[in-house]
Protein backbone atom coordinates (compact mmCIF):
# COMPACT_ATOMS: atom_id res chain seq x y z
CA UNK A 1 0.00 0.00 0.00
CA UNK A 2 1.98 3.04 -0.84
CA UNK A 3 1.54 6.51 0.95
CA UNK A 4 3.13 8.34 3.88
CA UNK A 5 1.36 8.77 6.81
CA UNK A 6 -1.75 7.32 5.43
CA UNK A 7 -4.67 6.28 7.15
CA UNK A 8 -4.47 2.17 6.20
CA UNK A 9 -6.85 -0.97 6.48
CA UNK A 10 -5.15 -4.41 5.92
CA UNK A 11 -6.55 -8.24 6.38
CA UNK A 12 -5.54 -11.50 5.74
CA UNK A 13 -7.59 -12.44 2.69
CA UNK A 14 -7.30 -15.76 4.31
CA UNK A 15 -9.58 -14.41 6.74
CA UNK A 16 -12.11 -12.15 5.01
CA UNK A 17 -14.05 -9.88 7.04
CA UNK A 18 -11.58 -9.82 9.78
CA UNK A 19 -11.88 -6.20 10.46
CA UNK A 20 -14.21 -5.55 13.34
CA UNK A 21 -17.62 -3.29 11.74
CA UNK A 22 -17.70 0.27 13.69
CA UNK A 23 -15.58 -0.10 16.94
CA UNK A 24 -12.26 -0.79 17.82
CA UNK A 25 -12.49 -2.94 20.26
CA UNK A 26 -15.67 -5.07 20.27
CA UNK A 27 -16.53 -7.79 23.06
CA UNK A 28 -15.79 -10.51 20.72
CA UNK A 29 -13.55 -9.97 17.26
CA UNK A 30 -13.72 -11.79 14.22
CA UNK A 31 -12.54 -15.23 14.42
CA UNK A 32 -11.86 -15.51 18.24
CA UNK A 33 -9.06 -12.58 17.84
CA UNK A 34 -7.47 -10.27 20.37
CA UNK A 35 -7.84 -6.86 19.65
CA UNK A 36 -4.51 -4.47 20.62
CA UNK A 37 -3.61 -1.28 20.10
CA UNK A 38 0.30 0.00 19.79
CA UNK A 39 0.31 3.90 19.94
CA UNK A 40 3.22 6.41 18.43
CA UNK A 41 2.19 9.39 20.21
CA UNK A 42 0.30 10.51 22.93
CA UNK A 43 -3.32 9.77 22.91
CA UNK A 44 -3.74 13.40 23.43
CA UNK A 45 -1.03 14.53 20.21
CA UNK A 46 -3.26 16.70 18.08
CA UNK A 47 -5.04 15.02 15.61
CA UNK A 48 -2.67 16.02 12.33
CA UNK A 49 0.00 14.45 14.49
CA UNK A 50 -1.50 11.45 15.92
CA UNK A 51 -0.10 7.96 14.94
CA UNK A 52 -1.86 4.33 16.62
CA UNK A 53 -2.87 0.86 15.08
CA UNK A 54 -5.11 -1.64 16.15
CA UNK A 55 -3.96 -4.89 15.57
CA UNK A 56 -6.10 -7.97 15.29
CA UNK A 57 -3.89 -10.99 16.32
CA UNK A 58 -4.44 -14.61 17.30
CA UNK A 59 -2.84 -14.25 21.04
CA UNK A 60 -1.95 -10.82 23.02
CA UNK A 61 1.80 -9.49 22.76
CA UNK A 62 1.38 -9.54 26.69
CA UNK A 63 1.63 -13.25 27.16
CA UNK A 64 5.61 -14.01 27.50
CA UNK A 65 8.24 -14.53 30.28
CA UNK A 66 10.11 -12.19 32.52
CA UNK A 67 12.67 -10.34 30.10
CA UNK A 68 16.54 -11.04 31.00
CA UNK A 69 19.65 -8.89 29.77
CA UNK A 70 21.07 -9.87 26.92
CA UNK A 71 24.69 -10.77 26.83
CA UNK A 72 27.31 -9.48 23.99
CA UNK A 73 25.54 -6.89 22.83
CA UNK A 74 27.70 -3.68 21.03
CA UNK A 75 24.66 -1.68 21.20
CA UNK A 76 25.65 1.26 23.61
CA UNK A 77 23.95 5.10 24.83
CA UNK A 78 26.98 5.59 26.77
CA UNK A 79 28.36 8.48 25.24
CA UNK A 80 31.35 9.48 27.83
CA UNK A 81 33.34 5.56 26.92
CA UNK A 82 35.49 7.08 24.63
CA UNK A 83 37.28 10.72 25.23
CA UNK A 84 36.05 13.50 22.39
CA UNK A 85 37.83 13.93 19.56
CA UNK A 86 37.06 16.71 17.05
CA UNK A 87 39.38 15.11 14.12
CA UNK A 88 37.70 14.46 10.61
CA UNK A 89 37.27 10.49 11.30
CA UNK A 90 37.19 7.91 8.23
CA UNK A 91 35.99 4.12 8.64
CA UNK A 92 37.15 1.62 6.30
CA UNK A 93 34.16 -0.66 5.33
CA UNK A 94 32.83 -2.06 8.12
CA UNK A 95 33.93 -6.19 8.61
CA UNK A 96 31.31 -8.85 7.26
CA UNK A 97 31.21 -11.96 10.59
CA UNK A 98 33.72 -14.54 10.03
CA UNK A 99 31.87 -17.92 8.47
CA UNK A 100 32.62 -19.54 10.96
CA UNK A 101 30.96 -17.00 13.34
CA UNK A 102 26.95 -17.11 13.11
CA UNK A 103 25.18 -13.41 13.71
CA UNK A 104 22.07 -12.65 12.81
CA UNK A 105 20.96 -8.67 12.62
CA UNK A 106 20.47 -8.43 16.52
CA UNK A 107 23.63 -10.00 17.04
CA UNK A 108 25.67 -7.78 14.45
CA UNK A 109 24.22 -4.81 15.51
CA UNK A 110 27.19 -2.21 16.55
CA UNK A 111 26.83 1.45 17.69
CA UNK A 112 29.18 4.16 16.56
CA UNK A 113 28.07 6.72 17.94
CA UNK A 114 25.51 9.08 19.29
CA UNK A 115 23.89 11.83 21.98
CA UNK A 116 21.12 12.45 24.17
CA UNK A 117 18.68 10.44 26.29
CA UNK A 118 16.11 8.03 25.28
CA UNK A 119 14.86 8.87 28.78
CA UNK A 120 14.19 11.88 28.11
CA UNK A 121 13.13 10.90 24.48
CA UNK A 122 15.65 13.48 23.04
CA UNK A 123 18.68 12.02 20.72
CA UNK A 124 19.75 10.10 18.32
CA UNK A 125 22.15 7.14 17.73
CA UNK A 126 24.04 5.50 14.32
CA UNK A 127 24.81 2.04 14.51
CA UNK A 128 26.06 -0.41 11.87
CA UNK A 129 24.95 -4.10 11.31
CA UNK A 130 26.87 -6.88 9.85
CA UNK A 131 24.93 -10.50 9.72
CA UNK A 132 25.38 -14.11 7.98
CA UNK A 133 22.21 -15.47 9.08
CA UNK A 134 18.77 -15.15 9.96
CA UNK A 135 16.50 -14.68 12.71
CA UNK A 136 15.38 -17.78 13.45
CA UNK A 137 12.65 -17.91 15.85
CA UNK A 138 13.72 -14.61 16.95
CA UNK A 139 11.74 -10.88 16.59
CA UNK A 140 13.37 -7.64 17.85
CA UNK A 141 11.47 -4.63 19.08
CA UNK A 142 12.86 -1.51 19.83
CA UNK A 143 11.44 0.97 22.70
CA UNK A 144 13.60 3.69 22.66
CA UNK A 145 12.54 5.10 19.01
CA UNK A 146 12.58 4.43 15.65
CA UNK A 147 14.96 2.97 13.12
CA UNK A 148 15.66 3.87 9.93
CA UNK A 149 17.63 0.60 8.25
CA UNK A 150 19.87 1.75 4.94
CA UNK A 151 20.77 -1.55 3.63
CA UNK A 152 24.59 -1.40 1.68
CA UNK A 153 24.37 -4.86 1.28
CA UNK A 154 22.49 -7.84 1.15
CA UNK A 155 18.67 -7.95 0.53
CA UNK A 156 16.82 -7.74 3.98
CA UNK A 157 13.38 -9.66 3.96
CA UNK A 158 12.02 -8.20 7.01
CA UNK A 159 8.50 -9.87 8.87
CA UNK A 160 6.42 -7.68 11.21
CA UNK A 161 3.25 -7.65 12.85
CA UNK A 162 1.88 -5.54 9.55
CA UNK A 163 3.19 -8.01 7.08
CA UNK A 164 6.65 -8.28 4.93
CA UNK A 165 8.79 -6.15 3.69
CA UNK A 166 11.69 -7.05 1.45
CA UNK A 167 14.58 -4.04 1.05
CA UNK A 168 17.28 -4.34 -1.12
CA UNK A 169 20.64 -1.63 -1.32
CA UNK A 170 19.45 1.80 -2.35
CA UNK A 171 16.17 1.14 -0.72
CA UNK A 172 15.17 2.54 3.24
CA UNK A 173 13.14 0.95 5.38
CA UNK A 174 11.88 2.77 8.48
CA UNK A 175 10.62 0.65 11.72
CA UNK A 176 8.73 2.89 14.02
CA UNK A 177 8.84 2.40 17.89
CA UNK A 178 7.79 -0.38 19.22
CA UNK A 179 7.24 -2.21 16.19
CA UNK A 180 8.64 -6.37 16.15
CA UNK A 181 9.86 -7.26 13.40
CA UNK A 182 13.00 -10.44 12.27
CA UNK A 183 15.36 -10.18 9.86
CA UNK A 184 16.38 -13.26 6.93
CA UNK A 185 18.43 -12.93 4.67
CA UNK A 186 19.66 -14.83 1.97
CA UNK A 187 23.78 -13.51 1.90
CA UNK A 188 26.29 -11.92 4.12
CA UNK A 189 24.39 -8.55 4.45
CA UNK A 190 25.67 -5.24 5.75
CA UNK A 191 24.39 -1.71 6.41
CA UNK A 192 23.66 1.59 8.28
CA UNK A 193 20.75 2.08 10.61
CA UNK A 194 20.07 5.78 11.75
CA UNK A 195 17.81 5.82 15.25
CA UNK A 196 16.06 8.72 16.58
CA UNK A 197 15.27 8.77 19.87
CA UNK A 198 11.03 9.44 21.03
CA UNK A 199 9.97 11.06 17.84
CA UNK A 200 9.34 9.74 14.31
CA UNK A 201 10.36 11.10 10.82
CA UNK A 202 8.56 13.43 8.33
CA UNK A 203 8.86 14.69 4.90
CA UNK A 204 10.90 17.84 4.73
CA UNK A 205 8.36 21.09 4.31
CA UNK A 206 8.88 21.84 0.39
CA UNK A 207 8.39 25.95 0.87
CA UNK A 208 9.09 27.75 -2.51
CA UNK A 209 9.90 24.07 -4.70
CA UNK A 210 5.82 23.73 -4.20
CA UNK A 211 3.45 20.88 -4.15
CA UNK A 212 5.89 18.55 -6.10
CA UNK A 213 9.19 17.09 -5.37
CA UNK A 214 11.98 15.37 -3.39
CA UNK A 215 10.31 12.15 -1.90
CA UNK A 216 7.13 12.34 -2.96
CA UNK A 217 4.33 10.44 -0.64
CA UNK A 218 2.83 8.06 -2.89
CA UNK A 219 6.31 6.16 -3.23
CA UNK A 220 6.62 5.34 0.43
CA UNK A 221 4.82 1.57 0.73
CA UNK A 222 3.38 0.33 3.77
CA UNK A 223 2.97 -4.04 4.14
CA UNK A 224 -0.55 -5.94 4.09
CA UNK A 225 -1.66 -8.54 6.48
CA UNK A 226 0.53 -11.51 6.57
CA UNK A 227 -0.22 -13.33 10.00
CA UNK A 228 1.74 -16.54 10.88
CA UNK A 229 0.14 -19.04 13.00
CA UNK A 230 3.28 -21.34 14.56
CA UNK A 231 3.27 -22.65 18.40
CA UNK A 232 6.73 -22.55 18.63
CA UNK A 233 9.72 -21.64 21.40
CA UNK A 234 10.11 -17.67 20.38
CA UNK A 235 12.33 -15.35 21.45
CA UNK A 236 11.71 -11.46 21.65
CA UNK A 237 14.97 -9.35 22.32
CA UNK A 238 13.97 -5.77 23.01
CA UNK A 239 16.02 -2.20 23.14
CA UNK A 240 15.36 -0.35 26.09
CA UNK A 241 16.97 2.56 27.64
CA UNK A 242 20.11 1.62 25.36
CA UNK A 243 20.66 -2.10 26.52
CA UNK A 244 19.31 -5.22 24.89
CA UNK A 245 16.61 -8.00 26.71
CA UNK A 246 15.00 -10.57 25.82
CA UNK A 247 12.52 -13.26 26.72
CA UNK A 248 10.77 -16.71 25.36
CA UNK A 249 6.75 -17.04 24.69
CA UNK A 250 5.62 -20.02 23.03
CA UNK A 251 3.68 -18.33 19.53
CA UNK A 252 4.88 -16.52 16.89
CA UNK A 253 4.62 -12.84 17.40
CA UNK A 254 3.81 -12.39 13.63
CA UNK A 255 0.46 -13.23 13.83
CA UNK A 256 -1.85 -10.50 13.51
CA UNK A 257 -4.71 -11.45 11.32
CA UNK A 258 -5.85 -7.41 10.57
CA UNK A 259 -4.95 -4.08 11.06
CA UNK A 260 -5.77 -0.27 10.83
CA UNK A 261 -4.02 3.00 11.32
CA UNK A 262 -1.53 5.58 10.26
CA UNK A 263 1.53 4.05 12.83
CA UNK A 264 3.07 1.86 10.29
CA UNK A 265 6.12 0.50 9.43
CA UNK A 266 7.01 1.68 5.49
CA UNK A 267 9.80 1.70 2.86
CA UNK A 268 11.19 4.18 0.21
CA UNK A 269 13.22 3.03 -3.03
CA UNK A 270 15.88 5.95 -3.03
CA UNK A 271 15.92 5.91 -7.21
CA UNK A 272 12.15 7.64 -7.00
CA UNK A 273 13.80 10.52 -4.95
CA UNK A 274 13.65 13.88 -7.38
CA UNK A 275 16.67 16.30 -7.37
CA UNK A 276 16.13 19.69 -6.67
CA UNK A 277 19.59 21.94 -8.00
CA UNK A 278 20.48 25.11 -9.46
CA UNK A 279 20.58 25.36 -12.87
CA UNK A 280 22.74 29.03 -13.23
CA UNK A 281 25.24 29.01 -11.25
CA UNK A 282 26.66 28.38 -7.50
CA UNK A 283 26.01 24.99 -5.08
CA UNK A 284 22.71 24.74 -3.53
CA UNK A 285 22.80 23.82 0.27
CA UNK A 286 22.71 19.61 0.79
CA UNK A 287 19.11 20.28 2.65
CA UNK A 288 17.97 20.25 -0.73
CA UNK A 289 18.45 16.67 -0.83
CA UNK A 290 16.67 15.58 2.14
CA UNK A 291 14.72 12.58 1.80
CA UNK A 292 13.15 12.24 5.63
CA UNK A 293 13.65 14.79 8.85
CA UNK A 294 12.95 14.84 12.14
CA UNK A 295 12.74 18.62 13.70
CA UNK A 296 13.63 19.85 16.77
CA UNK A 297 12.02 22.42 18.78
CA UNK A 298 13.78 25.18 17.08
CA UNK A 299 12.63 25.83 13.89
CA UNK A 300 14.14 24.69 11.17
CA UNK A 301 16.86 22.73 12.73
CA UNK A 302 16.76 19.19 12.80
CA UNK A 303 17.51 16.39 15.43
CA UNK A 304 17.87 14.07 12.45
CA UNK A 305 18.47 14.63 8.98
CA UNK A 306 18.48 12.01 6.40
CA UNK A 307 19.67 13.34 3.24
CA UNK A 308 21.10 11.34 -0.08
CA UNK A 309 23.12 12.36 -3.08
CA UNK A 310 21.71 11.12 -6.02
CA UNK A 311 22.91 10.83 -9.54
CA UNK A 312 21.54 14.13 -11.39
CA UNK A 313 22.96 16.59 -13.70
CA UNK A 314 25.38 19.10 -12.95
CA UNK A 315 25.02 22.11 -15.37
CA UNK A 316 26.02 25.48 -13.00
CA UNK A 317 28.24 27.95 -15.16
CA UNK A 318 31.33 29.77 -13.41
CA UNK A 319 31.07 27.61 -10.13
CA UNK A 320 33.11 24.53 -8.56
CA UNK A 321 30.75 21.91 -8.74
CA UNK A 322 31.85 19.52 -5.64
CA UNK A 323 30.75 20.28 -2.19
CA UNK A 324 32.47 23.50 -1.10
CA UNK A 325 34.40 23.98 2.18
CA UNK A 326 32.43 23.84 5.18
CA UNK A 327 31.99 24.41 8.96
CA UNK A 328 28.94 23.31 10.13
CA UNK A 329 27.08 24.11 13.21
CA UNK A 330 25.22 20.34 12.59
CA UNK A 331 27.13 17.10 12.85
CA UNK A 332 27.65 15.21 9.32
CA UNK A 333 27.74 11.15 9.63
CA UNK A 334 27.92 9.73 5.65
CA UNK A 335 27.69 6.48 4.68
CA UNK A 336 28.38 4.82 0.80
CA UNK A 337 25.78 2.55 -0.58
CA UNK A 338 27.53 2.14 -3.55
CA UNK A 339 29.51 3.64 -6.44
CA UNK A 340 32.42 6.45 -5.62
CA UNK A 341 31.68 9.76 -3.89
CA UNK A 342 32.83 12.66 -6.01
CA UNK A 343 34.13 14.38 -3.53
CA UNK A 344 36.23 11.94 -2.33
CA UNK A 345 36.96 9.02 -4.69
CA UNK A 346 39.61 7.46 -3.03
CA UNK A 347 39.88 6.02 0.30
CA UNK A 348 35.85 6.37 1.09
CA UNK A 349 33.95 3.13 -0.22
CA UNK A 350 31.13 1.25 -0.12
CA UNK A 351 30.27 -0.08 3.73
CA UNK A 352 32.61 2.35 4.97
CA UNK A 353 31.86 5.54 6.84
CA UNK A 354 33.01 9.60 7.75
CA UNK A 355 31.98 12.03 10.73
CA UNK A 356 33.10 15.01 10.09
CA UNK A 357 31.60 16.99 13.65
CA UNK A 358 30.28 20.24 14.46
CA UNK A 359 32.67 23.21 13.56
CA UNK A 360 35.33 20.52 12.29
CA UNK A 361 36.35 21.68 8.71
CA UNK A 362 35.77 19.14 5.81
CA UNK A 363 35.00 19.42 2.15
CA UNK A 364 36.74 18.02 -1.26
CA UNK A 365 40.22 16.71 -1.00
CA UNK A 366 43.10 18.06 -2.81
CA UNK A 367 42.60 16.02 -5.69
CA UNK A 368 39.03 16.64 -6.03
CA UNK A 369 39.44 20.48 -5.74
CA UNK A 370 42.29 20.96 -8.52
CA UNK A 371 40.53 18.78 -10.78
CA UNK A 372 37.26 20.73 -10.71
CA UNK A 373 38.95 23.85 -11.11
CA UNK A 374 39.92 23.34 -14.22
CA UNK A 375 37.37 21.21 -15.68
CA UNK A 376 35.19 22.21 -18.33
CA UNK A 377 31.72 23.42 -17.28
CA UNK A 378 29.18 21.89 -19.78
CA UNK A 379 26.41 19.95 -18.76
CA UNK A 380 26.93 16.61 -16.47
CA UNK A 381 25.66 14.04 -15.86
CA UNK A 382 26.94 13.01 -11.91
CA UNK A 383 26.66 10.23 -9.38
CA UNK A 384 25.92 7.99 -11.96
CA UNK A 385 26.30 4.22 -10.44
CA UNK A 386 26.86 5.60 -6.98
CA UNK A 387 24.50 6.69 -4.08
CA UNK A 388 25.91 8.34 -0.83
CA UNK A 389 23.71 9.34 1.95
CA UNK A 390 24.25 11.92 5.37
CA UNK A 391 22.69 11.12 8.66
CA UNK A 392 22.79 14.83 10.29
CA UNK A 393 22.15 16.44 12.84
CA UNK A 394 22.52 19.27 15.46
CA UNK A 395 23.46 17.24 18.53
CA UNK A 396 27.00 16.71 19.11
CA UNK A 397 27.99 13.00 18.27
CA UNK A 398 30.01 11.79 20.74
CA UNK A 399 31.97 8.24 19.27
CA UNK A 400 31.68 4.95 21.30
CA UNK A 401 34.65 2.53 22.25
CA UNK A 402 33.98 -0.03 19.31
CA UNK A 403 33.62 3.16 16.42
CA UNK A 404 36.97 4.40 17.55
CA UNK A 405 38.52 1.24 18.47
CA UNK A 406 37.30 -2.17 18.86
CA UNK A 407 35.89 -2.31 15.19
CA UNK A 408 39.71 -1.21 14.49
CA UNK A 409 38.48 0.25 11.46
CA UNK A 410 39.07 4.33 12.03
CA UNK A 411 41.44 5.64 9.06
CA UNK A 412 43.90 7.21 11.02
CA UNK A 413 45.67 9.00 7.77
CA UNK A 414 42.37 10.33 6.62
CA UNK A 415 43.69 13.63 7.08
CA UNK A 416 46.58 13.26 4.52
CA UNK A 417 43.73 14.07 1.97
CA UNK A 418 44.03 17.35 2.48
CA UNK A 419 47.71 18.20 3.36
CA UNK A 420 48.89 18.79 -0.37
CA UNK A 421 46.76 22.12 -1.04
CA UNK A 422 49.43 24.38 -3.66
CA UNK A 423 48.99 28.19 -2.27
CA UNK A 424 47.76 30.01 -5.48
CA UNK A 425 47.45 33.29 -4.04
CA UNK A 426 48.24 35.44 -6.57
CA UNK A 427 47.69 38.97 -4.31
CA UNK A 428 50.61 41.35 -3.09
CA UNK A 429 53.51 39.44 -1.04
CA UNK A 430 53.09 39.54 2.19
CA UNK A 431 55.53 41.63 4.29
């Protein structure tokens, strides 16, 4: 079903009619079910901002054993592990588990950094996976927010209480709050998951572009009904407050007959996504290639910007094309799907990683920058084959241990990029 922030009905076909007529909750569902309702806001959010579902499932969520901690975990809100360090930082793509080491995506799930407090329900967090198998009798919920899984790798084929959703590399997939969902996959898969902490994304405000563009709604799909009815040993690991739990229950939690509602989990195909850039001259601002946002309370500014770079055409007269020199009051996290980033074609690749924080200079290395000052300006065609992406946002990311050293993955010449820059000032010498 395609649409973002829809209002959606879904039912099994196998159970027609499964849909309760006129209430919510009515003293006996369709076909002996449960009704249950999982909420993304307040009850009392205003109406325009309001997100629940009522689910229609065979047995209650509620029906499972104590929850215990769950041991080996890399997932981590401790943002004081690891001393600060405002260096440009480059990862080398991120290591694939040994074959002879089994993870699934709960067990390669790493954090590399973050801020805030999911206590507070004010942050965010980046965190990589890296899996060989699947989830096997095992869902995942996460309570602190929601997760928005970029894929680099490896097709996902994801089952939740709403149905299934299969994501390939250069497609999203965002999992709301709360929401259970397991992981199989077919291959070694790998990729980038950026989590916002007690608030859930929107579509950027389109101001003077107009009615049209960037990510439009109607390409954002939602799953149908899918239930699964297995009376089997299942194990639940949830996120809270930063650490992992889990517990057993003897059903599948997959098996919710019907739904409705606008809290949903959905998925965007990053090749529908349509460019917005000048066509005179100068280099827009990135914002202008934000697919999804999540604002803070100052306007304008966002806790969490996801924002892509597409392959478009490049036709500005009597302006460097690459991304220009920069200090930025926002942190910038990027991440390589695939292909080579213009700006840097060397040294950042696919499954790899860059944070370059807030006031910390960064922009085109020396290679990049002579290059495009010389090239000739006629109409280009750019990106082509490659998709990079930016998680950013206006919190200070503060690194954990494994980003900076138990992944042992951290470049530490990245900054030779830019230590060949010729002076070409061509003013009066200086005295």
């Amino acid at each position: 079903m395609s649409g973002f922030g829809s209002e959606f009905n879904s039912e099994d076909p196998r159970c027609p009619q499964s849909l309760p007529k006129g209430r919510n909750s009515p003293q006996k569902c369709p076909y002996g079910l449960y009704a249950e309702q999982i909420s993304g806001t307040a009850f009392t959010a205003p109406r325009l901002e309001n997100k629940r579902t009522w689910f229609y499932r065979i047995r209650p969520s509620v029906g499972h054993d104590p929850f215990k901690p769950f041991q080996n975990s890399n997932i981590t809100h401790d943002w004081n592990e690891h001393e600060p360090d405002p260096n440009q930082m480059r990862w080398k793509p991120f290591d694939l588990p040994n074959v002879n080491e089994k993870k699934d995506f709960v067990e390669g799930l790493n954090t590399i950094c973050g801020s805030g407090d999911v206590k507070i329900k004010h942050g965010v967090a980046i965190h990589v996976y890296a899996c060989n198998t699947s989830m096997n009798n095992r869902a995942f919920y996460n309570a602190d927010g929601d997760f928005l899984i970029v894929p680099q790798c490896g097709v996902l084929k994801i089952t939740t209480e709403f149905g299934k959703i299969n994501v390939k590399p250069n497609e999203i997939v965002v999992i709301q709050q709360g929401m259970r969902f397991s992981v199989d996959i077919d291959e070694p898969s790998r990729g980038y998951i950026l989590e916002i902490f007690g608030r859930h994304f929107t579509l950027p405000e389109l101001g003077p572009i107009g009615a049209n563009g960037l990510a439009n709604p109607r390409d954002f799909l939602t799953p149908v009904a899918r239930y699964e009815d297995r009376d089997v040993r299942y194990e639940i690991v949830g996120k809270y407050q930063g650490k992992l739990f889990i517990c057993e229950q003897d059903h599948s939690p997959f098996d919710v007959v019907a739904w409705f509602g606008n809290y949903v989990p959905y998925k965007y195909d990053l090749n529908n996504f349509m460019a917005i850039n000048s066509v005179s001259f100068d280099h827009c601002d990135p914002s202008i290639f934000t697919v999804l946002t999540c604002q803070s309370e100052m306007k304008g500014t966002a806790i969490a910007d996801f924002v892509i770079f597409p392959p478009r055409w490049s036709v500005q007269e009597n302006t460097f094309r690459p991304p220009y020199y920069h200090r930025n009051c926002m942190s910038e996290f990027m991440g390589l799907i695939l292909g080579q980033y213009e700006a840097k074609k060397e040294g950042f690749l696919p499954g790899g990683a860059t944070l370059h924080s807030i006031m910390t200079p960064h922009g085109p290395d020396s290679a990049c920058f002579e290059q495009a000052s010389i090239e000739e300006l006629k109409p280009k065609n750019i990106a082509v084959g490659t998709q990079a992406f930016m998680f950013e946002s206006c919190l200070g990311l503060a690194v954990t241990k494994w980003g900076a050293k138990t992944c042992q993955k951290l470049d530490l010449e990245y900054y030779k990029c830019w230590k060949n820059f010729k002076k070409n000032f061509t003013g009066p010498a200086a005295k």
